[in-house]
C-alpha atoms as a PDB file:
ATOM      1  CA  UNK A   1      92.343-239.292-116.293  1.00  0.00           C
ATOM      2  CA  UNK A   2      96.228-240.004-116.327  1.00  0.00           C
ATOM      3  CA  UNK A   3      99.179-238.432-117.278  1.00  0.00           C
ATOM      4  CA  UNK A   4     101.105-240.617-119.796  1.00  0.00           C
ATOM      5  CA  UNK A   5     104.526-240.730-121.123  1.00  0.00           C
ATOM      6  CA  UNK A   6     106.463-243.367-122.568  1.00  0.00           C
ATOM      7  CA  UNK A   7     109.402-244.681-120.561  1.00  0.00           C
ATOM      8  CA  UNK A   8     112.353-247.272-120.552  1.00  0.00           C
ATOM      9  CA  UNK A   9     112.377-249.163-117.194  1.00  0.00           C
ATOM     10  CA  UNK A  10     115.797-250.222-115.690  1.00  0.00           C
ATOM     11  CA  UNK A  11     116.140-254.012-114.639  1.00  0.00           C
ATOM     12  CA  UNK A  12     114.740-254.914-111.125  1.00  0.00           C
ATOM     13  CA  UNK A  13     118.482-255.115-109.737  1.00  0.00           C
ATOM     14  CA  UNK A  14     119.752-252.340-110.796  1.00  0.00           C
ATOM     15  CA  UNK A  15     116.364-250.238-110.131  1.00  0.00           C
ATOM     16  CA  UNK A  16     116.553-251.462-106.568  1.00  0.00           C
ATOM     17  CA  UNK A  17     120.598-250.499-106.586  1.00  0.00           C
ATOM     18  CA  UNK A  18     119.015-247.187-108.458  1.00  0.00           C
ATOM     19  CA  UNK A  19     116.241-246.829-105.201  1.00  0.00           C
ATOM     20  CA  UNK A  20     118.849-246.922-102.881  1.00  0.00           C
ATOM     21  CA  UNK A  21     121.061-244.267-104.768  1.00  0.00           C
ATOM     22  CA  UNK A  22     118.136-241.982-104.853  1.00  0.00           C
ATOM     23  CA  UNK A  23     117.086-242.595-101.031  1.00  0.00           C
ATOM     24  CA  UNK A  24     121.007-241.545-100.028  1.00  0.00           C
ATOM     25  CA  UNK A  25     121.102-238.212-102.257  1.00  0.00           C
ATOM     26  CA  UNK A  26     117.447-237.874-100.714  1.00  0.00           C
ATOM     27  CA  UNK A  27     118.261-237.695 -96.857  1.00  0.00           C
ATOM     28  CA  UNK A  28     121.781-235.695 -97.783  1.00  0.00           C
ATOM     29  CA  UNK A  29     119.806-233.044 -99.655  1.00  0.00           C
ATOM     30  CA  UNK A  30     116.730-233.383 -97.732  1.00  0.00           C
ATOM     31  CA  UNK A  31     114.636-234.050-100.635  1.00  0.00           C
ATOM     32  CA  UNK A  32     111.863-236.759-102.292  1.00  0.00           C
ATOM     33  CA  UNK A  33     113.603-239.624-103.787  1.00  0.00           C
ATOM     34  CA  UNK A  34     111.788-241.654-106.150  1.00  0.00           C
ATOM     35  CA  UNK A  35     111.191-244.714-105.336  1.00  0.00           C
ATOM     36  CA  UNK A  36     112.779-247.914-106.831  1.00  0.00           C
ATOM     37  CA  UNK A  37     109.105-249.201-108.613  1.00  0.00           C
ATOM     38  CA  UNK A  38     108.840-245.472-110.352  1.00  0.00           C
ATOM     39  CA  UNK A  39     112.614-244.842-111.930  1.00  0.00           C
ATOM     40  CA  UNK A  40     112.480-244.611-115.565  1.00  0.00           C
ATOM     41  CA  UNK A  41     114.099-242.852-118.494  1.00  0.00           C
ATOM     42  CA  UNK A  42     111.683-240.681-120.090  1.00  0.00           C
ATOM     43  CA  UNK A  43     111.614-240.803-124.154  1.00  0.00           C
ATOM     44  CA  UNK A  44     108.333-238.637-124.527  1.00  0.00           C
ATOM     45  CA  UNK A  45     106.193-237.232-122.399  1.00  0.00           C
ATOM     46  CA  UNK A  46     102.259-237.595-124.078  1.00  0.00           C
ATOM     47  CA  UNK A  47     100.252-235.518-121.415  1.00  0.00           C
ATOM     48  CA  UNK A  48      96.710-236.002-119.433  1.00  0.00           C
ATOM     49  CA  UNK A  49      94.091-238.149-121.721  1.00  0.00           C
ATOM     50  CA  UNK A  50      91.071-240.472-119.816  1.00  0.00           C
ATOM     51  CA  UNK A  51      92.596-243.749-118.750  1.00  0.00           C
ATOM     52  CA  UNK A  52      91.473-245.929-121.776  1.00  0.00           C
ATOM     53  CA  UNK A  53      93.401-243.790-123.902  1.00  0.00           C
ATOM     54  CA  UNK A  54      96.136-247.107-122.876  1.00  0.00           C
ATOM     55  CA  UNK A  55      95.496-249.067-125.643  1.00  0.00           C
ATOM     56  CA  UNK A  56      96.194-246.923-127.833  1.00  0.00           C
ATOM     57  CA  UNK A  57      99.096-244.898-126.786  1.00  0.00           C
ATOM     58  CA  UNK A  58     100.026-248.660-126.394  1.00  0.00           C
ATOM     59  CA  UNK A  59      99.226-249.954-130.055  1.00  0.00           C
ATOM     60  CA  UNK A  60     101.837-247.068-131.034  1.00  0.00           C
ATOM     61  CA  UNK A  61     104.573-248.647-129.584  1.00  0.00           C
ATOM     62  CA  UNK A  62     104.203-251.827-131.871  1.00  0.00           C
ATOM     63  CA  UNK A  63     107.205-252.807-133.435  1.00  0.00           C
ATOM     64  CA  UNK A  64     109.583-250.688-131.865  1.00  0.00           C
ATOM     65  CA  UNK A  65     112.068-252.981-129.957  1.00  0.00           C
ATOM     66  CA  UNK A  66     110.469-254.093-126.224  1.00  0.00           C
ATOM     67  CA  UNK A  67     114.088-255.447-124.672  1.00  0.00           C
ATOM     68  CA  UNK A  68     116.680-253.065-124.935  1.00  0.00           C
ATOM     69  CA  UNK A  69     120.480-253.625-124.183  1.00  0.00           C
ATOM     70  CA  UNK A  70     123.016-252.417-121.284  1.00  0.00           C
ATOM     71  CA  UNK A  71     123.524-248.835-120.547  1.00  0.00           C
ATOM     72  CA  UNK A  72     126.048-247.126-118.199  1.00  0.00           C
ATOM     73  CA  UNK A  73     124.664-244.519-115.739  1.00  0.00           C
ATOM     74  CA  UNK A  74     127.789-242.166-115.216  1.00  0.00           C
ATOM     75  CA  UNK A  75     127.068-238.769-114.234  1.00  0.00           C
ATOM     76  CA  UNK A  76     124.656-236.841-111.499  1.00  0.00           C
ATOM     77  CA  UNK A  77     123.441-233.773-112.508  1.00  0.00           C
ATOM     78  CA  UNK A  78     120.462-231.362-112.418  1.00  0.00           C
ATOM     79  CA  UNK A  79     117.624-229.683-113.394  1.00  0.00           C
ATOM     80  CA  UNK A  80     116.912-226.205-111.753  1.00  0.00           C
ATOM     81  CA  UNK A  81     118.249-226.000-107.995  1.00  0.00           C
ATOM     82  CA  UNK A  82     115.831-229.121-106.821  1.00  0.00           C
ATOM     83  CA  UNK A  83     115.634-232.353-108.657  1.00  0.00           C
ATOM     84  CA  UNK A  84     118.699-234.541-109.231  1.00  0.00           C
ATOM     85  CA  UNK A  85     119.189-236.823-112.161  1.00  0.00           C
ATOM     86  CA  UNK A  86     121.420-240.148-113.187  1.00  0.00           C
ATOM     87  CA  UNK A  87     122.284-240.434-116.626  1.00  0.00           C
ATOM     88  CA  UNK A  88     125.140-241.645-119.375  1.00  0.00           C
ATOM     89  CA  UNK A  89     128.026-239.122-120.694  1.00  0.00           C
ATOM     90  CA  UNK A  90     126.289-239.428-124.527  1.00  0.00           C
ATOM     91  CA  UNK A  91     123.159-240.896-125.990  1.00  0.00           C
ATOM     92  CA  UNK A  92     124.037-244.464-127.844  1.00  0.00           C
ATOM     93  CA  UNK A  93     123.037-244.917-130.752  1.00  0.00           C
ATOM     94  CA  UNK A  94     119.788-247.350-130.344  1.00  0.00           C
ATOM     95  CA  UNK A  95     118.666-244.846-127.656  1.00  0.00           C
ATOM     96  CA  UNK A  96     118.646-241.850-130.754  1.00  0.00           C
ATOM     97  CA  UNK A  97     116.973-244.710-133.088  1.00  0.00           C
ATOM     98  CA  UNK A  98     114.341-245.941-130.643  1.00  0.00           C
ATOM     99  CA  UNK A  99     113.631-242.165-129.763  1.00  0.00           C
ATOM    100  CA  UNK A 100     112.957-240.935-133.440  1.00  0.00           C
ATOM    101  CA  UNK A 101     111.185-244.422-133.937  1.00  0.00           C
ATOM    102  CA  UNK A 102     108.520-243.118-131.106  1.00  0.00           C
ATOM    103  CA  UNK A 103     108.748-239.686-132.113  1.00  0.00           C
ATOM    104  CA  UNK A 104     107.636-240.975-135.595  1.00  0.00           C
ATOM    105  CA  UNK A 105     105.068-242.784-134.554  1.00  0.00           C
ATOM    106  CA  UNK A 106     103.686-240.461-132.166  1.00  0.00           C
ATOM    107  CA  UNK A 107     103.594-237.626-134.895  1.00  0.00           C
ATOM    108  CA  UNK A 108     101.743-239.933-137.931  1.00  0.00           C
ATOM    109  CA  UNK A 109      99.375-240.946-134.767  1.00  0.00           C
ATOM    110  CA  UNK A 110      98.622-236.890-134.279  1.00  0.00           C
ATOM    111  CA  UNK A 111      99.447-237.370-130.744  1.00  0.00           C
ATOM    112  CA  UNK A 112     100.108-234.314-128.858  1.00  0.00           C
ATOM    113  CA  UNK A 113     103.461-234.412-126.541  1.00  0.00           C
ATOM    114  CA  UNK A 114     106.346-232.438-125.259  1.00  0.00           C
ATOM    115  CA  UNK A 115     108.868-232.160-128.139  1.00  0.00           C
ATOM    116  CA  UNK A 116     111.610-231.138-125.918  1.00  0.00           C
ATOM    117  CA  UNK A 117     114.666-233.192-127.122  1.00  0.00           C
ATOM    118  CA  UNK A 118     115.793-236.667-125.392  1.00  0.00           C
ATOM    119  CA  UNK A 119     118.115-235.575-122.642  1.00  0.00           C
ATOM    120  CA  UNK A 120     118.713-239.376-121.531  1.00  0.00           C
ATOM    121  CA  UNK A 121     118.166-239.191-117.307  1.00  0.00           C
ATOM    122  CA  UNK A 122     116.325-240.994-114.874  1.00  0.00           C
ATOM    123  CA  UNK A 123     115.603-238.753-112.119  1.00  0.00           C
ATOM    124  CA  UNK A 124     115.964-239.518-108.099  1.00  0.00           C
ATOM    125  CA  UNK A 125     115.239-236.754-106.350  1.00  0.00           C
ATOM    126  CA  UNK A 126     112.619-234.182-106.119  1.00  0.00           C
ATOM    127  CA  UNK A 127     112.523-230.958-104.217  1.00  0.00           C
ATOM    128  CA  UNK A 128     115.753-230.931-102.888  1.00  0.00           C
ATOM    129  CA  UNK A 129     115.857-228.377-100.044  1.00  0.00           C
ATOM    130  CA  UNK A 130     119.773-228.342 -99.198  1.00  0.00           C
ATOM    131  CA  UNK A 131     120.577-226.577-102.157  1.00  0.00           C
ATOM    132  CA  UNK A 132     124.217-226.892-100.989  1.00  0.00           C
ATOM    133  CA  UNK A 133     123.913-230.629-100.650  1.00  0.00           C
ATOM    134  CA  UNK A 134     122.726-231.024-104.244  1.00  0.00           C
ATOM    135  CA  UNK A 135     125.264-228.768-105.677  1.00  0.00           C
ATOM    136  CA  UNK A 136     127.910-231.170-104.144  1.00  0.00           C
ATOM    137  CA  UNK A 137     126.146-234.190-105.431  1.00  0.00           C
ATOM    138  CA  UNK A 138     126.563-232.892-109.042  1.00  0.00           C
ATOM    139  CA  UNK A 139     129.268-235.135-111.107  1.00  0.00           C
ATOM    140  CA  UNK A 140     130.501-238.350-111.742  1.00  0.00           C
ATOM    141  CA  UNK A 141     129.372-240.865-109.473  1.00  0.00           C
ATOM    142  CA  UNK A 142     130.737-245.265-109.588  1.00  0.00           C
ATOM    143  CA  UNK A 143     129.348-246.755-112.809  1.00  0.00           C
ATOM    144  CA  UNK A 144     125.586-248.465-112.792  1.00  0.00           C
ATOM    145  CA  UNK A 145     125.379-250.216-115.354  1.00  0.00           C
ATOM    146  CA  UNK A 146     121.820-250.850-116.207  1.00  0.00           C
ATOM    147  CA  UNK A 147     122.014-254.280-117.423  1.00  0.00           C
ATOM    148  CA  UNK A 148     118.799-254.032-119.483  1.00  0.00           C
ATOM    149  CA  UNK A 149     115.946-251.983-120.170  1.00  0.00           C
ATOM    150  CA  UNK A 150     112.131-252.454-120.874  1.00  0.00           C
ATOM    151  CA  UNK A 151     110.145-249.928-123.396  1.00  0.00           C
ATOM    152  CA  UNK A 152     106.334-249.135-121.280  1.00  0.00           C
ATOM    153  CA  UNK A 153     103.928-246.970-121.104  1.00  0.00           C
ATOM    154  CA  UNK A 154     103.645-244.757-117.910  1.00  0.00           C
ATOM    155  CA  UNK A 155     100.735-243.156-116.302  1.00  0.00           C
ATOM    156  CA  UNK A 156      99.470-241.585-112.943  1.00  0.00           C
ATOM    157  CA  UNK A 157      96.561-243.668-111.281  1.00  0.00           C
ATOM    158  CA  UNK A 158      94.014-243.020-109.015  1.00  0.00           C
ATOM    159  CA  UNK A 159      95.444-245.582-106.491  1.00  0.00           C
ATOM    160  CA  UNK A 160      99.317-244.421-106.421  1.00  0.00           C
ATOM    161  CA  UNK A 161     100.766-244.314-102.777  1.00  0.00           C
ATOM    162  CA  UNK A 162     103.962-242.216-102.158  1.00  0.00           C
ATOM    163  CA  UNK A 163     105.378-245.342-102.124  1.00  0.00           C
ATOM    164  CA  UNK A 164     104.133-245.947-105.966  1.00  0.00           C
ATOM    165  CA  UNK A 165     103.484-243.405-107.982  1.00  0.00           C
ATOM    166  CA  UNK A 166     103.265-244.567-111.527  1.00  0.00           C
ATOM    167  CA  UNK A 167     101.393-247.573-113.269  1.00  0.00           C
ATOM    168  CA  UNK A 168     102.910-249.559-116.342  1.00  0.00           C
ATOM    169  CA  UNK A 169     101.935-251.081-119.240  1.00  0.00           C
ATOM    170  CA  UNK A 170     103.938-253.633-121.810  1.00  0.00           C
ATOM    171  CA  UNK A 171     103.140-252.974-125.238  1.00  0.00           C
ATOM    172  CA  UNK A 172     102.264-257.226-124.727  1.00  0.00           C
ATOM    173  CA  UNK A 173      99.033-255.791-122.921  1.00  0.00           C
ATOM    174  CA  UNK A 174      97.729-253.287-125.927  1.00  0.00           C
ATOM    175  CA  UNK A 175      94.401-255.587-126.762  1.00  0.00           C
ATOM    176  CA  UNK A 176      93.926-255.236-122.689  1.00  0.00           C
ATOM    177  CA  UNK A 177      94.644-252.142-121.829  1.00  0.00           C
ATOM    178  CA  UNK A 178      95.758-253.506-118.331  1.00  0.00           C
ATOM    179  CA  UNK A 179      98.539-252.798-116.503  1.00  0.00           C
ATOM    180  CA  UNK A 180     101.715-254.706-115.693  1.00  0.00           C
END
């Protein structure tokens, strides 16, 4: 079994730049930070469903663009007292279209999934236990500018490490099934 979702990945630059934010906020708030190979932007979360389910959670994400453009990563914030979060000040507008696209598809497919709407983010860190620290992180932060993004499918897998917790696959790899 896995727990899927589908996800926008960051560049490798600017999710290493992304890791290192995340490790920082981590040790000053004495929390998890995700790790650079795991940061994504989450546009639906799908739920547990055995692990060839891939394909074709993957086949649904035909035809909706793979290479998406440049976004700017402005603000800290969070959710509850203990996980911080990167994101922009507003959605763009080919974030809104490539959301309803999946949403779309995921709905004609009768996929179950977490309707909750797209809050654009990609979180950092988990279980922050210097509540004060995290409070103080909250707010703008210098620009990232994500220079490019790449729409995959997300999963748990039996062999993730805490230095790896999430597998990928490119919609490229739907006949497979295999990760990237």
């Amino acid at each position: 079994m896995s727990r899927f979702f589908v996800a926008l990945r960051p560049d490798p630059d600017t999710a290493a730049e992304l890791g290192e934010l995340a490790a920082g906020l981590a040790r000053r708030c004495r929390g998890k930070a995700l790790a650079a190979c795991d940061l994504h932007l989450t546009l639906a979360f799908i739920g547990e469903r055995p692990r060839p389910a891939a394909a074709g959670l993957l086949a649904l994400l035909d035809g909706l663009p793979r290479e998406l453009p440049a976004l700017r990563l402005e603000t800290i914030g969070r959710f509850g007292p203990a996980l911080l979060w990167i994101g922009p000040n507003g959605t763009p507008d080919w974030l809104a279209e490539v959301d309803q696209g999946l949403r779309q598809r995921l709905d004609v497919a009768g996929e179950t999934w977490d309707r909750r709407a797209l809050r654009p983010h990609v979180t950092l860190v988990r279980n922050a236990r210097d509540r004060a620290a995290a409070h103080a992180a909250i707010g703008a932060v210098p620009t990232i500018e994500v220079a490019g993004w790449r729409l995959l499918l997300g999963g748990t897998h039996e062999a993730a490490t805490p230095a790896c917790r999430y597998r990928w696959w490119a919609p490229m790899a739907a006949a497979t099934g295999e990760p990237q």
